[in-house]
N, C-alpha and C. Protein backbone atom coordinates (compact mmCIF):
# COMPACT_ATOMS: atom_id res chain seq x y z
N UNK A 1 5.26 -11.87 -7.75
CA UNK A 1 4.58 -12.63 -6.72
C UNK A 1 3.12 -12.21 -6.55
N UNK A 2 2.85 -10.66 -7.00
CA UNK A 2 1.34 -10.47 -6.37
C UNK A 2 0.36 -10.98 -7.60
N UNK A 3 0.65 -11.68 -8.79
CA UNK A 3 -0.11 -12.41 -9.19
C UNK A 3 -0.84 -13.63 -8.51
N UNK A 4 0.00 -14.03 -7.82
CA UNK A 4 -0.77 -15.39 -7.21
C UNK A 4 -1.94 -14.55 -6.56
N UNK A 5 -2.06 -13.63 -5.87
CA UNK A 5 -2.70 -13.10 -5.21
C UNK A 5 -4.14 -12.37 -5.94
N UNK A 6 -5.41 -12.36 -4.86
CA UNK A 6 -6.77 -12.37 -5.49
C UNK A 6 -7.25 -10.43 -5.48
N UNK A 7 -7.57 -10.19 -7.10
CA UNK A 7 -8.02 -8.71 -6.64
C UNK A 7 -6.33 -7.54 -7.13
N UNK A 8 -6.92 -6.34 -7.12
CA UNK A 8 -6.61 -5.54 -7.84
C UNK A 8 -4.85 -5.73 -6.63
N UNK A 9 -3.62 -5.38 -7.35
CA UNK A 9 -2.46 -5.62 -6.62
C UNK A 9 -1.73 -4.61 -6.72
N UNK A 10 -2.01 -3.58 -7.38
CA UNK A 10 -0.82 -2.35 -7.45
C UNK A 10 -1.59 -0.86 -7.78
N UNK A 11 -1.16 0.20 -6.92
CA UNK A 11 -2.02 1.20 -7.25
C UNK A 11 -1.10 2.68 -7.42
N UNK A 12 -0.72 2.12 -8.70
CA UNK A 12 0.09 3.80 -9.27
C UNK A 12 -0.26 4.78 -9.51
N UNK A 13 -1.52 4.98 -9.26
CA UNK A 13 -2.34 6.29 -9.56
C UNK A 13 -2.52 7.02 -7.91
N UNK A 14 -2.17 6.33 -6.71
CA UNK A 14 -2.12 6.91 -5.63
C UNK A 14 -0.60 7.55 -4.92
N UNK A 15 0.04 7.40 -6.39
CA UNK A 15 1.51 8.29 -5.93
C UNK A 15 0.84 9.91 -5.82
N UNK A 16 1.72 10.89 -4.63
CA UNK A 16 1.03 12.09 -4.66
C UNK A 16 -0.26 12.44 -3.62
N UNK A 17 -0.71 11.17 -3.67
CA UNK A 17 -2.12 11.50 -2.85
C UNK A 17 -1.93 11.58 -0.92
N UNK A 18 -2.75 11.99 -0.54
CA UNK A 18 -2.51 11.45 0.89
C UNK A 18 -2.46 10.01 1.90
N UNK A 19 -1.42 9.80 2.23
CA UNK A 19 -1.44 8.47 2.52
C UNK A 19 -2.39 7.40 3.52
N UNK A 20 -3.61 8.32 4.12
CA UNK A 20 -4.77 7.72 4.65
C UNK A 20 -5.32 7.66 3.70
N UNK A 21 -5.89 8.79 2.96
CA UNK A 21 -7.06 8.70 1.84
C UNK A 21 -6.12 7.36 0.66
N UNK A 22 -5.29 7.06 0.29
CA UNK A 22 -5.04 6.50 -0.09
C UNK A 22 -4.84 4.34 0.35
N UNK A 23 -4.71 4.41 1.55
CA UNK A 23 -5.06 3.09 2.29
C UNK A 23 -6.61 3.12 2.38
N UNK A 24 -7.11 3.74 2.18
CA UNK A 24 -9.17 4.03 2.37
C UNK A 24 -8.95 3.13 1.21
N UNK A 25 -8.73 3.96 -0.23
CA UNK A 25 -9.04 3.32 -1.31
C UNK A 25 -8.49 2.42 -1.93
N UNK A 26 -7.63 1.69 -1.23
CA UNK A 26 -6.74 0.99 -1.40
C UNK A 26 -7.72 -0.67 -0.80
N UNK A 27 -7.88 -0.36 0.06
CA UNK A 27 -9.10 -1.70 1.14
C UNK A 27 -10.28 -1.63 0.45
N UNK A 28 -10.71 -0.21 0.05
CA UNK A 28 -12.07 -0.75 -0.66
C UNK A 28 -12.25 -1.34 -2.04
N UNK A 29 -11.19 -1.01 -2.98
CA UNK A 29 -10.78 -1.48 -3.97
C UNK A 29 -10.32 -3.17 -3.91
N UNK A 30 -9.50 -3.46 -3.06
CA UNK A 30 -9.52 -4.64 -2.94
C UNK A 30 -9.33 -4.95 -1.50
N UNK A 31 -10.91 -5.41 -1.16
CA UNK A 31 -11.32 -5.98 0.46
C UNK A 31 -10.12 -7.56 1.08
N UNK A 32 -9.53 -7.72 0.17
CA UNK A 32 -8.63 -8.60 0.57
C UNK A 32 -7.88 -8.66 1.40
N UNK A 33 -7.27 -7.16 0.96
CA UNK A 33 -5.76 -6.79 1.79
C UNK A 33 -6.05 -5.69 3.45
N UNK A 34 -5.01 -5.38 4.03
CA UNK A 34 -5.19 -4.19 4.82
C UNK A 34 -3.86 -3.36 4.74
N UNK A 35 -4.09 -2.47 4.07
CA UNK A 35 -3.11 -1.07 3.49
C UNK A 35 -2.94 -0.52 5.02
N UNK A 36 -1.27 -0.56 5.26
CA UNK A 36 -0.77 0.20 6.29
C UNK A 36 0.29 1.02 6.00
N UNK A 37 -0.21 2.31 6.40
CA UNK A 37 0.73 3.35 6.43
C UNK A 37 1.99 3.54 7.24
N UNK A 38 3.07 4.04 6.54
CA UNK A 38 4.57 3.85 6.98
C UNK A 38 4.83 5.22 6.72
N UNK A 39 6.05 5.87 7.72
CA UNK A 39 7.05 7.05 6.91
C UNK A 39 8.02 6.23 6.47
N UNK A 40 8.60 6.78 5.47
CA UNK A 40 9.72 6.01 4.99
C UNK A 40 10.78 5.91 5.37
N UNK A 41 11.27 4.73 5.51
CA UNK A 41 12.37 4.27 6.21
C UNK A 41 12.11 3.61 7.19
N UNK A 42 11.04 3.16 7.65
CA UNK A 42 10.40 2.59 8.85
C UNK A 42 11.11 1.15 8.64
N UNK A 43 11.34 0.30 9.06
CA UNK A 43 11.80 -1.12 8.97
C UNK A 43 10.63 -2.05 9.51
N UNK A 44 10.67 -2.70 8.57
CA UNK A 44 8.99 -3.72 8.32
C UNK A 44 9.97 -5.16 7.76
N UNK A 45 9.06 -5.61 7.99
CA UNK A 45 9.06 -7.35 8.04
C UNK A 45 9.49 -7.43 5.98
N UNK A 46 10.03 -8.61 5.74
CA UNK A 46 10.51 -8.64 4.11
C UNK A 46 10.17 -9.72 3.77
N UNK A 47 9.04 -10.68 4.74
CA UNK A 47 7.97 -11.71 4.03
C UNK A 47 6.95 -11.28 3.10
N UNK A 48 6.59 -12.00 2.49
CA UNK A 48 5.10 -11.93 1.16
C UNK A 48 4.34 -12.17 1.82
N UNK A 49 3.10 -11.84 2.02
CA UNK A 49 1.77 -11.65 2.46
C UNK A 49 0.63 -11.01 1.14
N UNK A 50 -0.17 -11.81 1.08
CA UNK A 50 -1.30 -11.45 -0.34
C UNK A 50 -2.12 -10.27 0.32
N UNK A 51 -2.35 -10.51 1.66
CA UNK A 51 -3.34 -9.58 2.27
C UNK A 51 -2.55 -8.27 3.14
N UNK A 52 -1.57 -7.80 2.56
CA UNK A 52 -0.65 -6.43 3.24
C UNK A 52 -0.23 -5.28 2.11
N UNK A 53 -0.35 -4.37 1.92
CA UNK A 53 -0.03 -3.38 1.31
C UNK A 53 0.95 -2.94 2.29
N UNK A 54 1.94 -2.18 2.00
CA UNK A 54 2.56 -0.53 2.44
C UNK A 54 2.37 0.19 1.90
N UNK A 55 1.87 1.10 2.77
CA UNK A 55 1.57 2.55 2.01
C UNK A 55 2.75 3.71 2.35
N UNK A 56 4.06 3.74 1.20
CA UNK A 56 4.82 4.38 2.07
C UNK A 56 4.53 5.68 1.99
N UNK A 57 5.11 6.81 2.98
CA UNK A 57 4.80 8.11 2.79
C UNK A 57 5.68 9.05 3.28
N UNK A 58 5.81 10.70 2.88
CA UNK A 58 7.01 10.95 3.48
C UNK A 58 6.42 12.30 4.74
N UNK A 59 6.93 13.02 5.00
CA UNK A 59 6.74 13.60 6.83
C UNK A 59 5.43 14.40 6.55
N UNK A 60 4.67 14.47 5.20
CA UNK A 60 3.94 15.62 4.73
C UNK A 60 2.58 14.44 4.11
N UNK A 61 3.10 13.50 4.70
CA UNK A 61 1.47 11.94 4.81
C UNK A 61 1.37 12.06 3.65
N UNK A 62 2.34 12.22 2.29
CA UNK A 62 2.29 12.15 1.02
C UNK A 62 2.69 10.99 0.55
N UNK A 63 1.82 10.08 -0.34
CA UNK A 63 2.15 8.75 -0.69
C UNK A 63 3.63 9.31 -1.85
N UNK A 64 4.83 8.56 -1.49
CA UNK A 64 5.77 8.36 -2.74
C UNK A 64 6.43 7.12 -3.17
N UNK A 65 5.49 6.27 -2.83
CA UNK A 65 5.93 5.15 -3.69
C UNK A 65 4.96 4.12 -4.15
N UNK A 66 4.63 3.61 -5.28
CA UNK A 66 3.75 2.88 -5.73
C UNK A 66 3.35 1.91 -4.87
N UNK A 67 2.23 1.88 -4.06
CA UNK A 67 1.33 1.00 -3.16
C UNK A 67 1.38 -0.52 -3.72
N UNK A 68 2.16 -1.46 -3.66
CA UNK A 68 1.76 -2.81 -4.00
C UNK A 68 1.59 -4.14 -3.05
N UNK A 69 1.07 -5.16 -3.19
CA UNK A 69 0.95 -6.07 -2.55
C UNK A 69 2.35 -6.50 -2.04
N UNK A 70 2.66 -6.49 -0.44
CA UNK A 70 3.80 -6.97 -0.43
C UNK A 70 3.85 -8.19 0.66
């Protein structure tokens, strides 16, 4: 689905990183979307949106899961 969508859509190189510094570069990379940070397991909405990232993360604000357009 995040093909339909405009601008860079998946960011596997921010597994590991911190999950603010990682929504930073996530918006500036592609001004489209707005990257929001989650702990995991949080329960979020399971519509498509071009302009939403999750940034999931675990109790230590460590990104562990590949950031994509969801």
């Amino acid at each position: 689905m995040s093909s339909e969508c405009q601008g860079k859509s998946t960011w596997l190189e921010l597994v590991g990183k911190n999950g603010h510094e990682a929504a930073e570069t996530i918006e500036r990379e592609n001004p489209n979307v707005h990257a929001i940070v989650l702990l995991d397991g949080t329960p979020v909405t399971r519509d498509f949106r071009c302009d939403r990232v999750w940034v999931w993360v675990n109790s230590y604000d460590v990104v562990i899961r590949t950031p994509i357009i969801t």
